[in-house]
Protein backbone atom coordinates (compact mmCIF):
# COMPACT_ATOMS: atom_id res chain seq x y z
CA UNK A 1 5.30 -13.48 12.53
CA UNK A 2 7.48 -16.30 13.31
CA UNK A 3 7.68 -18.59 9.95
CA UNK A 4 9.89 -21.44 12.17
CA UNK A 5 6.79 -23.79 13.06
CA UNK A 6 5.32 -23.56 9.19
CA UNK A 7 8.52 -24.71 7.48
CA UNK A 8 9.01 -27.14 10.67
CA UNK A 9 5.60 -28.43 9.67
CA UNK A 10 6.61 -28.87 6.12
CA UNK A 11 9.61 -30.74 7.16
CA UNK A 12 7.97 -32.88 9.36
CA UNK A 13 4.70 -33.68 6.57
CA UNK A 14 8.00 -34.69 3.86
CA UNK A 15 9.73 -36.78 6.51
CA UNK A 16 5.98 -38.47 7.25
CA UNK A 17 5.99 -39.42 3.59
CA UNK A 18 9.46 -40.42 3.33
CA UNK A 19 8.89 -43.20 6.50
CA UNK A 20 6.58 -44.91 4.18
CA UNK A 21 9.58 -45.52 1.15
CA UNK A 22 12.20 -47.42 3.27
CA UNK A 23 15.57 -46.32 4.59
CA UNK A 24 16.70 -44.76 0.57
CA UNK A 25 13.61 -42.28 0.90
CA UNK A 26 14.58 -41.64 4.38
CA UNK A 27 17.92 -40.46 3.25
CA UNK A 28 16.70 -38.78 0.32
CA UNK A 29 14.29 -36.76 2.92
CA UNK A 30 17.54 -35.62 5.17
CA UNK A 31 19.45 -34.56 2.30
CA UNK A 32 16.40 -32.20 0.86
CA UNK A 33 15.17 -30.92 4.20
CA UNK A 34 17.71 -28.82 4.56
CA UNK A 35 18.06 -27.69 0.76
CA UNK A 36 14.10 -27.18 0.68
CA UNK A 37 13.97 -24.49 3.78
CA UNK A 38 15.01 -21.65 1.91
CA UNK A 39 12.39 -22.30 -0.95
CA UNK A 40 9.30 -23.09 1.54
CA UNK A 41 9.84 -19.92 2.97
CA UNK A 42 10.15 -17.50 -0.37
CA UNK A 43 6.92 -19.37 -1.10
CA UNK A 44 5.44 -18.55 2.62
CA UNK A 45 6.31 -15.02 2.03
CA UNK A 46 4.77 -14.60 -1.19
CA UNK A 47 1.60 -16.19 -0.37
CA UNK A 48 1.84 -13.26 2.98
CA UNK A 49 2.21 -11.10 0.38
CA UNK A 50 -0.22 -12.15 -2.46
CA UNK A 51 -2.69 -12.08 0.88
CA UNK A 52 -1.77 -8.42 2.23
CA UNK A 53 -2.13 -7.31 -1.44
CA UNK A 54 -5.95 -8.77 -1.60
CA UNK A 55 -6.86 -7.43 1.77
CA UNK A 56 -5.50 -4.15 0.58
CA UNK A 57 -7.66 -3.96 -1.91
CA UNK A 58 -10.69 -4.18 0.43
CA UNK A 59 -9.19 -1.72 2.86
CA UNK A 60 -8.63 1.00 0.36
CA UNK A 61 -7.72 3.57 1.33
CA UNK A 62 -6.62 1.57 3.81
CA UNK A 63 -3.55 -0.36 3.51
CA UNK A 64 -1.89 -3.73 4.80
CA UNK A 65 2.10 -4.05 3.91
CA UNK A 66 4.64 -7.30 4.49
CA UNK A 67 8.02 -6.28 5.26
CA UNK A 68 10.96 -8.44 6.71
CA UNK A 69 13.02 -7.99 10.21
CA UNK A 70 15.70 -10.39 9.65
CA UNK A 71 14.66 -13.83 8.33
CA UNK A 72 10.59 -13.14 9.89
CA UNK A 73 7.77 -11.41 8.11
CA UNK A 74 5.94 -8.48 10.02
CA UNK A 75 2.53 -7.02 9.10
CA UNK A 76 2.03 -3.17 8.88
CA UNK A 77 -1.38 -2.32 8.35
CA UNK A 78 -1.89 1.52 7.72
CA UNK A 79 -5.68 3.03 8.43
CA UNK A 80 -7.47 5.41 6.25
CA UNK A 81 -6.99 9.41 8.37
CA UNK A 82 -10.22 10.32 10.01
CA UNK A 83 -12.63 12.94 10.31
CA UNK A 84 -11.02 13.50 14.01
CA UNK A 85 -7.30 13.55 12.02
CA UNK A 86 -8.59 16.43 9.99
CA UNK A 87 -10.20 18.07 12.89
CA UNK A 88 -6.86 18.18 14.46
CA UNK A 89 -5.27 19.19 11.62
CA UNK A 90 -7.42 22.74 11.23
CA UNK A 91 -6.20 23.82 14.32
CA UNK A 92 -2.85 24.63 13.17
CA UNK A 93 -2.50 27.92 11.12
CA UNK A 94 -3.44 27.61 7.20
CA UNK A 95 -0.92 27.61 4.84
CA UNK A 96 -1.44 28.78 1.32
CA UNK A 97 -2.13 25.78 -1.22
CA UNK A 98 1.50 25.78 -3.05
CA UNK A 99 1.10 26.03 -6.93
CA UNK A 100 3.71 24.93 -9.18
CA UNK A 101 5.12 28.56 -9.19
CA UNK A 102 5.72 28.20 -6.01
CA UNK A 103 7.86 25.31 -5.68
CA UNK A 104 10.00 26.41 -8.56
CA UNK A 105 12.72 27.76 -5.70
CA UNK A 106 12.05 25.39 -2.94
CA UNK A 107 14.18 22.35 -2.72
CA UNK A 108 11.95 18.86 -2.73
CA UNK A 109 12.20 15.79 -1.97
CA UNK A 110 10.56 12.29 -3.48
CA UNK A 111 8.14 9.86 -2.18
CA UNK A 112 7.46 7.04 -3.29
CA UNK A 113 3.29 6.74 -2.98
CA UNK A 114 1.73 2.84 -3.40
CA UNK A 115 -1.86 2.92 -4.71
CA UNK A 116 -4.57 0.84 -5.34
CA UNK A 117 -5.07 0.58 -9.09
CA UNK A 118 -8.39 2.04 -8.63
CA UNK A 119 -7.54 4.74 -6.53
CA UNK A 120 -4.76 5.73 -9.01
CA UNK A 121 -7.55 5.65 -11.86
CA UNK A 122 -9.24 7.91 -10.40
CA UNK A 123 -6.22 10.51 -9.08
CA UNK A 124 -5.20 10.56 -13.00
CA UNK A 125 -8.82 11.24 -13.99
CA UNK A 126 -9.19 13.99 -11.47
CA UNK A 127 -5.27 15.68 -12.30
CA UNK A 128 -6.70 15.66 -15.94
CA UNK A 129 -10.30 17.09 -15.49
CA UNK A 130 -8.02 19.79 -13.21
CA UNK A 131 -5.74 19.91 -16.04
CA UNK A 132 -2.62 19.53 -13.88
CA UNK A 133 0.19 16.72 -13.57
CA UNK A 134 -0.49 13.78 -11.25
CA UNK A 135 2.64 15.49 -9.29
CA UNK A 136 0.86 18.85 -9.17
CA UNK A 137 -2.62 17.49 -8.17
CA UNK A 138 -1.41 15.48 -5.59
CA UNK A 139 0.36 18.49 -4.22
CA UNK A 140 -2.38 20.97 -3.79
CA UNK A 141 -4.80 17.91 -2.37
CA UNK A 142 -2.03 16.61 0.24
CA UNK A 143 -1.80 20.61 1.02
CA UNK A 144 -5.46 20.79 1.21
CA UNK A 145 -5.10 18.10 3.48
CA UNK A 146 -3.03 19.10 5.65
CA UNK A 147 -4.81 22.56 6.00
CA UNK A 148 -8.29 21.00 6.50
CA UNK A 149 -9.87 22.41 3.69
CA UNK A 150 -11.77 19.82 1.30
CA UNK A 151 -10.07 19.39 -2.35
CA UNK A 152 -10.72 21.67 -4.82
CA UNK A 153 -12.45 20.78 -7.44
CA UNK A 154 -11.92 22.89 -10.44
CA UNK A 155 -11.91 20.66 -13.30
CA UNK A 156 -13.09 21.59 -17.52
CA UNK A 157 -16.29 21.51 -18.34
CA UNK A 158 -17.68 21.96 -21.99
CA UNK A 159 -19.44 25.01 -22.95
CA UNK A 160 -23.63 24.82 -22.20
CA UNK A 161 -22.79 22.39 -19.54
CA UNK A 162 -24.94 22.13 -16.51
CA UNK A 163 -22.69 21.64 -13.42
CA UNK A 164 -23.22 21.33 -9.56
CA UNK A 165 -20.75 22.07 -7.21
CA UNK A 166 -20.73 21.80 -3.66
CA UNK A 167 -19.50 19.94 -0.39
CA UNK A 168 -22.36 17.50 2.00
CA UNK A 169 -21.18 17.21 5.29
């Protein structure tokens, strides 16, 4: 997204309102044109991103990033994976869900995962009901994932309790 015509705009609207104060508020305009460019587009890009972060919210799990090539915003909007993703997914062989054992000799690596506030609510409720670490639980359900088998749910129930279980396609 080319930011060029919206500061060129702004420029333009100050040296409209400078033509009506005589040849001083002319100058003044020149002299803080050039100073102002820098400011009117941090402020561009944080209303981009104060916008991508709203429509975010409505997308979840979708997502809608701002990131900069060079001096120019760029929109990255990241869909939800669908039922045709996991389809695809299944064919491959199944690997076992890794437990925490498991990864104890493996070498890892570290991701840095943006969510919702919502969605991360509810990940920490579920990792607790499981009664694993947000790290763990999001292990086995990315694994899951990737296997094409739904998440497990095993999570602590109290003694008595009546509890239904079960997957609706």
């Amino acid at each position: 997204m080319q930011l060029n015509p919206y500061v060129t705009a702004v420029q333009r609207q100050l040296d409209t309102a400078a033509e009506a104060g005589g040849p001083e508020a002319r100058a003044l305009s020149e002299r803080l044109t050039a100073a102002l460019e820098s400011t009117i587009r941090l402020v561009l890009l944080e209303a981009l991103s104060d916008a991508a972060n709203e429509i975010t919210l409505e997308l979840a799990p979708g997502s809608v990033e701002v990131r900069l090539r060079g001096r120019e915003p760029e929109f990255v909007v990241s869909n939800p994976a669908t039922a045709n993703d996991f389809e695809a997914m299944t064919e491959q062989p199944r690997q076992p869900t890794p437990t925490a054992e498991d990864l104890d000799g493996t070498s890892t690596s570290r991701t840095t995962l943006r969510l919702p506030d919502h969605l991360k609510q509810q990940v920490e409720d579920a990792a607790g009901k499981a009664g694993l670490s947000v790290n763990s639980w999001l292990i086995r359900a990315v694994a899951d994932a990737l296997n094409g088998r739904p998440a497990q749910r095993k999570e602590r129930h109290e003694p008595g309790e009546q509890n239904f279980t079960g997957w609706a396609r």
